[in-house]
PDB file of N, CA and C in Angstrom:
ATOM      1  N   UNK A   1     -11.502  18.209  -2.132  1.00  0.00           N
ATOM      2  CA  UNK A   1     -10.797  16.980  -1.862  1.00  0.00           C
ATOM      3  C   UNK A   1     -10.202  16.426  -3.158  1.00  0.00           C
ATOM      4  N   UNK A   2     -10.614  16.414  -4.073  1.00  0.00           N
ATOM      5  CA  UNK A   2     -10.603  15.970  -5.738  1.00  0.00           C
ATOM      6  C   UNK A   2      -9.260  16.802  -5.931  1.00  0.00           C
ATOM      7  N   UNK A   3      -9.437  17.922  -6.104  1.00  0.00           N
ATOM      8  CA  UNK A   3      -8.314  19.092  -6.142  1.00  0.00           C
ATOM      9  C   UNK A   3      -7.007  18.512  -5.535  1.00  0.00           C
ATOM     10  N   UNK A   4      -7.162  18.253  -4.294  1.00  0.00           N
ATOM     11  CA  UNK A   4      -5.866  18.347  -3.784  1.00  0.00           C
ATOM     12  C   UNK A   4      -5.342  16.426  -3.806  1.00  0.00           C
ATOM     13  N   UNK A   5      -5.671  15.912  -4.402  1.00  0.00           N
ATOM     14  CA  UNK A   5      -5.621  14.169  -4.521  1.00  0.00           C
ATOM     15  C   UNK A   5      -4.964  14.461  -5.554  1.00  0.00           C
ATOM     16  N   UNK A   6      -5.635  15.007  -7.156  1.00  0.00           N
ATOM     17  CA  UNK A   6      -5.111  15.572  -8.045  1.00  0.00           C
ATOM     18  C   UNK A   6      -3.675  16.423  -8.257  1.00  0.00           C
ATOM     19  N   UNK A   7      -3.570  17.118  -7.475  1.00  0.00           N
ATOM     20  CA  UNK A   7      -2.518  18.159  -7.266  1.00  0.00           C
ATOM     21  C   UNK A   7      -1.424  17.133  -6.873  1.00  0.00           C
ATOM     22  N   UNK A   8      -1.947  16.665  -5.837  1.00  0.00           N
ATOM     23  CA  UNK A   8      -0.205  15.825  -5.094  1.00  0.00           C
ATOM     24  C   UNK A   8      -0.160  14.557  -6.067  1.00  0.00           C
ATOM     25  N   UNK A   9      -1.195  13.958  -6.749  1.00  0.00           N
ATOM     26  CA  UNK A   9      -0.668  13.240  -7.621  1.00  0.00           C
ATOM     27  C   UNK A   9       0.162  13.709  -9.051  1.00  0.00           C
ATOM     28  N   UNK A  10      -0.275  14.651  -9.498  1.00  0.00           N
ATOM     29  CA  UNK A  10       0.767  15.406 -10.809  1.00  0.00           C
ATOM     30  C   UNK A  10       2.252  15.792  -9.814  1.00  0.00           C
ATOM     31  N   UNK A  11       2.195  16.576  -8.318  1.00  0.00           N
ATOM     32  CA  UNK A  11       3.246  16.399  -8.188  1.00  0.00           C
ATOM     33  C   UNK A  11       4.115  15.414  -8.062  1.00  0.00           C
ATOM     34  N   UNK A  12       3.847  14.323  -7.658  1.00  0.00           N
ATOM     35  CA  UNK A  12       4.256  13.141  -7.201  1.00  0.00           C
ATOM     36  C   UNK A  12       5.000  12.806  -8.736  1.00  0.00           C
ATOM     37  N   UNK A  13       3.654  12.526  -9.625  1.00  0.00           N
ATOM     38  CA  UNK A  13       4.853  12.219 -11.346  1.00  0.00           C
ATOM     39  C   UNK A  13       5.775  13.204 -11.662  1.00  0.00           C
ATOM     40  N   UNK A  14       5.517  14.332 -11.290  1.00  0.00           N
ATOM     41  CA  UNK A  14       6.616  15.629 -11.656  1.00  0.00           C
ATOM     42  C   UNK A  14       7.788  15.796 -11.009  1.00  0.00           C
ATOM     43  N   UNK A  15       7.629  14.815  -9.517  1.00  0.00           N
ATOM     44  CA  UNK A  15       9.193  14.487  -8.788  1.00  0.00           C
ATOM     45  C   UNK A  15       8.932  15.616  -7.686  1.00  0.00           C
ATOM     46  N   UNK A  16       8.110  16.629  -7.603  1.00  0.00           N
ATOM     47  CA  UNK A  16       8.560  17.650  -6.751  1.00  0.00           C
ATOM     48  C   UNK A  16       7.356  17.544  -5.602  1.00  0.00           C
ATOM     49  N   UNK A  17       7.055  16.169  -5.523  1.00  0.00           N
ATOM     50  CA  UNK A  17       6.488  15.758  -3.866  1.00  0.00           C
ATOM     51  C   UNK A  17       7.132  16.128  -2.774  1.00  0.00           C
ATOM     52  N   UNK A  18       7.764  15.310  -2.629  1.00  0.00           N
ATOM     53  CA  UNK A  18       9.125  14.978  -1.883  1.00  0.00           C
ATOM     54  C   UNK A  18      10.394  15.750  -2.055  1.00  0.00           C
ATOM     55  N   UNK A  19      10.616  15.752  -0.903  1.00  0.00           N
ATOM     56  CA  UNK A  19      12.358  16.802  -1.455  1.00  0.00           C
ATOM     57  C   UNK A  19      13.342  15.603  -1.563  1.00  0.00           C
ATOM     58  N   UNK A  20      13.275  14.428  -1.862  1.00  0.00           N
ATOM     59  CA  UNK A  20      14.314  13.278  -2.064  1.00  0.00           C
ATOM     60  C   UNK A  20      13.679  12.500  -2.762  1.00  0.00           C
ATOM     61  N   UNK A  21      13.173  12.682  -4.088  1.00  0.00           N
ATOM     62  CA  UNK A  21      12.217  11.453  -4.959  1.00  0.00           C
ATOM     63  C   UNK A  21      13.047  10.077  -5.321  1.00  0.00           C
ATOM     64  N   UNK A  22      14.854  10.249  -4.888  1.00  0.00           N
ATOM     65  CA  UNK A  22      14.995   8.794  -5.375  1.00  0.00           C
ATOM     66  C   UNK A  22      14.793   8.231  -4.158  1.00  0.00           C
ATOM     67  N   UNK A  23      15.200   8.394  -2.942  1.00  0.00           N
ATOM     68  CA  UNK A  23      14.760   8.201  -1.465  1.00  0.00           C
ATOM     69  C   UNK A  23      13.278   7.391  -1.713  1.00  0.00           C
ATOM     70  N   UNK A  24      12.635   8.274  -2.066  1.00  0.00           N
ATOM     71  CA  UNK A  24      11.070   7.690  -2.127  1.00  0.00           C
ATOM     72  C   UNK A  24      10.752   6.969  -2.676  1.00  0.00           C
ATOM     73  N   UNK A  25      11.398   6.803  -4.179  1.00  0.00           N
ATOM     74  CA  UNK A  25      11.464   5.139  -4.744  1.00  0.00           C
ATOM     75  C   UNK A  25      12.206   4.501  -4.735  1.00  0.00           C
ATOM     76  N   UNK A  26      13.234   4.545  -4.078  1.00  0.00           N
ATOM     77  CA  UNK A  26      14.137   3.164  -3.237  1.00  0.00           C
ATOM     78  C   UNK A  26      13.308   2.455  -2.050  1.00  0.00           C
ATOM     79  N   UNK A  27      12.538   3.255  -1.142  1.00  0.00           N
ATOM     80  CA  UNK A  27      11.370   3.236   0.150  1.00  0.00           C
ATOM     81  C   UNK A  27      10.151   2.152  -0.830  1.00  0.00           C
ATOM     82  N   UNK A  28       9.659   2.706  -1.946  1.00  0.00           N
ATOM     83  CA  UNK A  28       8.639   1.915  -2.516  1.00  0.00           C
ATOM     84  C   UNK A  28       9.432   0.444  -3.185  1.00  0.00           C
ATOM     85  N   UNK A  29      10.415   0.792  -3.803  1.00  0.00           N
ATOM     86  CA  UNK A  29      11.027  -0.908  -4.416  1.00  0.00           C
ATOM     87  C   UNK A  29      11.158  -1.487  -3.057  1.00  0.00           C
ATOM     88  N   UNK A  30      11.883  -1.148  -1.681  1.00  0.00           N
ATOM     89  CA  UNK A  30      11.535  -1.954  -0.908  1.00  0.00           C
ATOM     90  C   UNK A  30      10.865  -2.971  -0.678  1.00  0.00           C
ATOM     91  N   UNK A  31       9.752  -1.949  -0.398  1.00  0.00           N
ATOM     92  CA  UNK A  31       8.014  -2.565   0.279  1.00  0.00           C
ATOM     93  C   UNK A  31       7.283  -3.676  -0.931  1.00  0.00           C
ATOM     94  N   UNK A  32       7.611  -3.373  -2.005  1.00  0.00           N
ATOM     95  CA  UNK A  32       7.251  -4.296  -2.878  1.00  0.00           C
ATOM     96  C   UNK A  32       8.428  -5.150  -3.134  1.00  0.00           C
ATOM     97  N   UNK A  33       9.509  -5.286  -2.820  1.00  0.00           N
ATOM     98  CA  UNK A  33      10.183  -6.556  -2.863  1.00  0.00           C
ATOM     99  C   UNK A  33       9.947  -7.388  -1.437  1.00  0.00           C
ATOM    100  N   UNK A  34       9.778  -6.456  -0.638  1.00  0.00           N
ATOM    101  CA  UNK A  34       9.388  -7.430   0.436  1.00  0.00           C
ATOM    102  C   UNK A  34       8.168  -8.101   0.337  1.00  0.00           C
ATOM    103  N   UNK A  35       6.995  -7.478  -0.650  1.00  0.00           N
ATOM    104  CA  UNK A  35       5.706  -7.963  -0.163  1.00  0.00           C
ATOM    105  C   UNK A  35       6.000  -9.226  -1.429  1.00  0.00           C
ATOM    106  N   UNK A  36       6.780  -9.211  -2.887  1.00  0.00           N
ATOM    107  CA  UNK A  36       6.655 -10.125  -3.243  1.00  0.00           C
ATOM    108  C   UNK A  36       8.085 -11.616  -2.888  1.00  0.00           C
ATOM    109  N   UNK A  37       8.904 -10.830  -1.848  1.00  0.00           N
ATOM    110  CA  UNK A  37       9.180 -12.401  -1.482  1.00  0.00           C
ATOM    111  C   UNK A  37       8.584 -12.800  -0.745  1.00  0.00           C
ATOM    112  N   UNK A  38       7.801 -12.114   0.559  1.00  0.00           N
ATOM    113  CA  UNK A  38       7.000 -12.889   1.182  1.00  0.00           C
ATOM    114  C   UNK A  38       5.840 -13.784   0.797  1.00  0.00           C
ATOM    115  N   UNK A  39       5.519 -13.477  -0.422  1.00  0.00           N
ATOM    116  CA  UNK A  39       4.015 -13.809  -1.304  1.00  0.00           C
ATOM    117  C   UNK A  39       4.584 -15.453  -1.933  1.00  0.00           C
ATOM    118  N   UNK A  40       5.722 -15.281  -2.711  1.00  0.00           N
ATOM    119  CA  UNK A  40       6.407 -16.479  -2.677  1.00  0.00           C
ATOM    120  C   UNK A  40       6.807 -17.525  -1.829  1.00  0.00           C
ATOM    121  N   UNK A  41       7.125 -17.062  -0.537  1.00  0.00           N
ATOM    122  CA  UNK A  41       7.745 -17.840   0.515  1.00  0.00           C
ATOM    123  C   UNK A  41       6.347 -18.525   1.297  1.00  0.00           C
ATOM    124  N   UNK A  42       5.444 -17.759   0.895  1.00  0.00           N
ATOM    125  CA  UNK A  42       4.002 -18.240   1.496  1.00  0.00           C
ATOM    126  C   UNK A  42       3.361 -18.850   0.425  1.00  0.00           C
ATOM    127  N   UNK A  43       3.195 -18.849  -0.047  1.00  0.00           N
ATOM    128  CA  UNK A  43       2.980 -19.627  -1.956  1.00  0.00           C
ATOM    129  C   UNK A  43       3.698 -21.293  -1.652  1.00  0.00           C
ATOM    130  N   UNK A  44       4.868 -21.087  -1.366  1.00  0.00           N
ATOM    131  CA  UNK A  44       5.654 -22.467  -1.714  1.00  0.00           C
ATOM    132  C   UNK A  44       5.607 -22.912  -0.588  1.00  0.00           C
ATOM    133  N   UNK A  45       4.963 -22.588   0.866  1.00  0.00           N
ATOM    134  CA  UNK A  45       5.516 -23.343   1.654  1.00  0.00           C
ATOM    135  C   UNK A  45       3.600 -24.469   2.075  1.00  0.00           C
ATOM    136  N   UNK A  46       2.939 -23.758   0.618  1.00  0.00           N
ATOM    137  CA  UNK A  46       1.408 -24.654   0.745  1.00  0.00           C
ATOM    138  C   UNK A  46       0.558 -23.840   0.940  1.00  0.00           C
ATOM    139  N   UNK A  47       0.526 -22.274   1.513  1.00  0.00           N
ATOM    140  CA  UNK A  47      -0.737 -21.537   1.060  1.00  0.00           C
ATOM    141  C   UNK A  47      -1.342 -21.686  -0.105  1.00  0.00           C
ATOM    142  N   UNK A  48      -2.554 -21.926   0.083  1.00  0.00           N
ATOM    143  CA  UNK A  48      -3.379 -21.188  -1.133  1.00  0.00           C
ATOM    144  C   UNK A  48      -2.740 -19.866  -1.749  1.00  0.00           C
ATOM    145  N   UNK A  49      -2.375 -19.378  -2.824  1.00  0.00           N
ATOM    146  CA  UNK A  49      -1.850 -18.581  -3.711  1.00  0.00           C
ATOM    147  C   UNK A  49      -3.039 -16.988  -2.984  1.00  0.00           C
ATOM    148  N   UNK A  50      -4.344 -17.239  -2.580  1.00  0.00           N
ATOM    149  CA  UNK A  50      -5.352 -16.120  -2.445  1.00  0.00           C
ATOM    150  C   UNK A  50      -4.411 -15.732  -0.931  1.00  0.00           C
ATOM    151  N   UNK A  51      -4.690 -16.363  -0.548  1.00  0.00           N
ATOM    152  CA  UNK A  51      -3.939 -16.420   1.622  1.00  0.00           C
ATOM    153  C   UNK A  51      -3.339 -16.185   1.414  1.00  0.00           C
ATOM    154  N   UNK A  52      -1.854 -16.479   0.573  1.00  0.00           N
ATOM    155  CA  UNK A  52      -0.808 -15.725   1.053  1.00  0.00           C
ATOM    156  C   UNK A  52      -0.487 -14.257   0.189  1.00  0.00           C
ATOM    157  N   UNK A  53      -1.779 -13.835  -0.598  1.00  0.00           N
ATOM    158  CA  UNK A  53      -1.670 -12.441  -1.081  1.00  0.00           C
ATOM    159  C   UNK A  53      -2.052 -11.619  -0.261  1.00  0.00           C
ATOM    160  N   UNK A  54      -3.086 -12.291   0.216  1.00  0.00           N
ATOM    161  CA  UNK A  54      -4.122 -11.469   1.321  1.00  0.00           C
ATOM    162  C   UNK A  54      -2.795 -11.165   2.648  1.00  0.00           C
ATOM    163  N   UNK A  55      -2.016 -12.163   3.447  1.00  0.00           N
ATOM    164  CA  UNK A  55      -1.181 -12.140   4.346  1.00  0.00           C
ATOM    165  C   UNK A  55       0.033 -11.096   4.237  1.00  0.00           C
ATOM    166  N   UNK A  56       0.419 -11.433   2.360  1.00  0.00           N
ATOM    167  CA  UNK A  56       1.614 -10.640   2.002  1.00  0.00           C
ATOM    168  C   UNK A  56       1.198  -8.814   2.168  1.00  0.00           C
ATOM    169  N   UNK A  57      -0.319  -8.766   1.225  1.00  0.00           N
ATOM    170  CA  UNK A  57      -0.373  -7.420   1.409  1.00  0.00           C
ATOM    171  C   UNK A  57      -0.663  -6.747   2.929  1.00  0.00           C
ATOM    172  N   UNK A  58      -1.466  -7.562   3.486  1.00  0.00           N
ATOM    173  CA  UNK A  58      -1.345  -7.241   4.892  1.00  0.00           C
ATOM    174  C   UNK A  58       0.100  -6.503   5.567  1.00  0.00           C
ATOM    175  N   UNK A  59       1.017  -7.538   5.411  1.00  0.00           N
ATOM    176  CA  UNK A  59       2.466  -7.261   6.163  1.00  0.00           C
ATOM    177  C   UNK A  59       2.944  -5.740   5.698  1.00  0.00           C
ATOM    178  N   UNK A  60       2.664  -6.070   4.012  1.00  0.00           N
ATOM    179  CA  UNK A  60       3.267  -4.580   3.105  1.00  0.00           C
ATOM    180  C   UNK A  60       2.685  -3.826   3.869  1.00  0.00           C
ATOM    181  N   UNK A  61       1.594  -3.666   3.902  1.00  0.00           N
ATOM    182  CA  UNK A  61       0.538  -2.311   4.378  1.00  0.00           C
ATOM    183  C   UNK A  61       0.884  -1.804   5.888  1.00  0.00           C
ATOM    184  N   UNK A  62       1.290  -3.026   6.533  1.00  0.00           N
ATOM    185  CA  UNK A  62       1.882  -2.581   7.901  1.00  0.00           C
ATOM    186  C   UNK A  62       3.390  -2.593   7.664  1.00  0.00           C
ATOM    187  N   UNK A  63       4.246  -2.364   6.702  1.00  0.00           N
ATOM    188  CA  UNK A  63       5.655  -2.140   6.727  1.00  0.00           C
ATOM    189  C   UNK A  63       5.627  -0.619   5.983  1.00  0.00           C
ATOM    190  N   UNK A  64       4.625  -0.307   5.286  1.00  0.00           N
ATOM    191  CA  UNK A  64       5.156   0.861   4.742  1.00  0.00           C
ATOM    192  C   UNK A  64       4.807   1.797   5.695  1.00  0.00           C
ATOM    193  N   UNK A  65       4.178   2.463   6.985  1.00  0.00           N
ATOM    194  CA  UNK A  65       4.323   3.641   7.768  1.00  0.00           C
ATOM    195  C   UNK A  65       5.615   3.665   7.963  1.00  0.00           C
ATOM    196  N   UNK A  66       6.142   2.252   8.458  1.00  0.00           N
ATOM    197  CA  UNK A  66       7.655   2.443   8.688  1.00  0.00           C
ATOM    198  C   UNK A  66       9.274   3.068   7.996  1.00  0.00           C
ATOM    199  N   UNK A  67       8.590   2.240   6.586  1.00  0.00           N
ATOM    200  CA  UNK A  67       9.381   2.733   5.199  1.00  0.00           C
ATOM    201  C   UNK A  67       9.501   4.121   5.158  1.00  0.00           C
ATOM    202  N   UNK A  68       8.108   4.975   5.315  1.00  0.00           N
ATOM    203  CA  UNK A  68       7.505   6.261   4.551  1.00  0.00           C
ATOM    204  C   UNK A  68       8.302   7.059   6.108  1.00  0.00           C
ATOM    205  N   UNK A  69       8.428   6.649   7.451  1.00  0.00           N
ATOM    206  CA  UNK A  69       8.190   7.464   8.521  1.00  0.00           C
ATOM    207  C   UNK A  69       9.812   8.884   8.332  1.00  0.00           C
ATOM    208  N   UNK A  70      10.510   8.732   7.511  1.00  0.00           N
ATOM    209  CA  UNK A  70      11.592   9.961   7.805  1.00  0.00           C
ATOM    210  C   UNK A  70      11.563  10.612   6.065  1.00  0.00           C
ATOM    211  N   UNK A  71      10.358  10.424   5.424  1.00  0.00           N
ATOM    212  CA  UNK A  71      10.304  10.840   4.110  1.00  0.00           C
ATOM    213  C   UNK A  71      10.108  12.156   4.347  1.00  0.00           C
ATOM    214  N   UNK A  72      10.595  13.055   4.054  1.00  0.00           N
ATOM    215  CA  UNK A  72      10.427  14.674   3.913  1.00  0.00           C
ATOM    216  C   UNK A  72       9.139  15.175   2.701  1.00  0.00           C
ATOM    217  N   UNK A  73       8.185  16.074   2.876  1.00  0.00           N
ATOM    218  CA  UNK A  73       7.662  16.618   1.782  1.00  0.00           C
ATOM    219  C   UNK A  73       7.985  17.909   1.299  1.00  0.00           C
ATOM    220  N   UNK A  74       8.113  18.355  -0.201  1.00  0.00           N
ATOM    221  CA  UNK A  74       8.089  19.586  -0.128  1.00  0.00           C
ATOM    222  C   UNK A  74       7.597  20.810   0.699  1.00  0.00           C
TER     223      UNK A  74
END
């Protein structure tokens, strides 16, 4: 299990995960611009700063299957 966590992570920095690595980090700037305007927009509108991290990462975590769903792997 170690092995292969390892493996796809060196590939992943080496670019040759994915057969479209800018695809895949245009998909990740997404999900993190979405999770930090939402974190803001929940921040200013009177959350507690903890709640609306907890809410924001929530949403992220359920937006990225969607992001990731037509990503190709090597």
């Amino acid at each position: 299990m170690w092995d292969m966590f390892t493996n796809s992570v060196t590939l992943f920095f080496q670019g040759s995960l994915f057969a479209d690595p800018p695809k895949v980090y245009r998909q990740i700037a997404i999900g993190a611009a979405a999770i930090v305007i939402l974190l803001f927009l929940l921040a200013s509108i009177g959350l507690p700063v903890w709640l609306a991290a907890i809410v924001a990462g929530l949403c992220g975590g359920v937006l990225q299957p969607y992001l990731f769903k037509d990503l190709k792997y090597r």
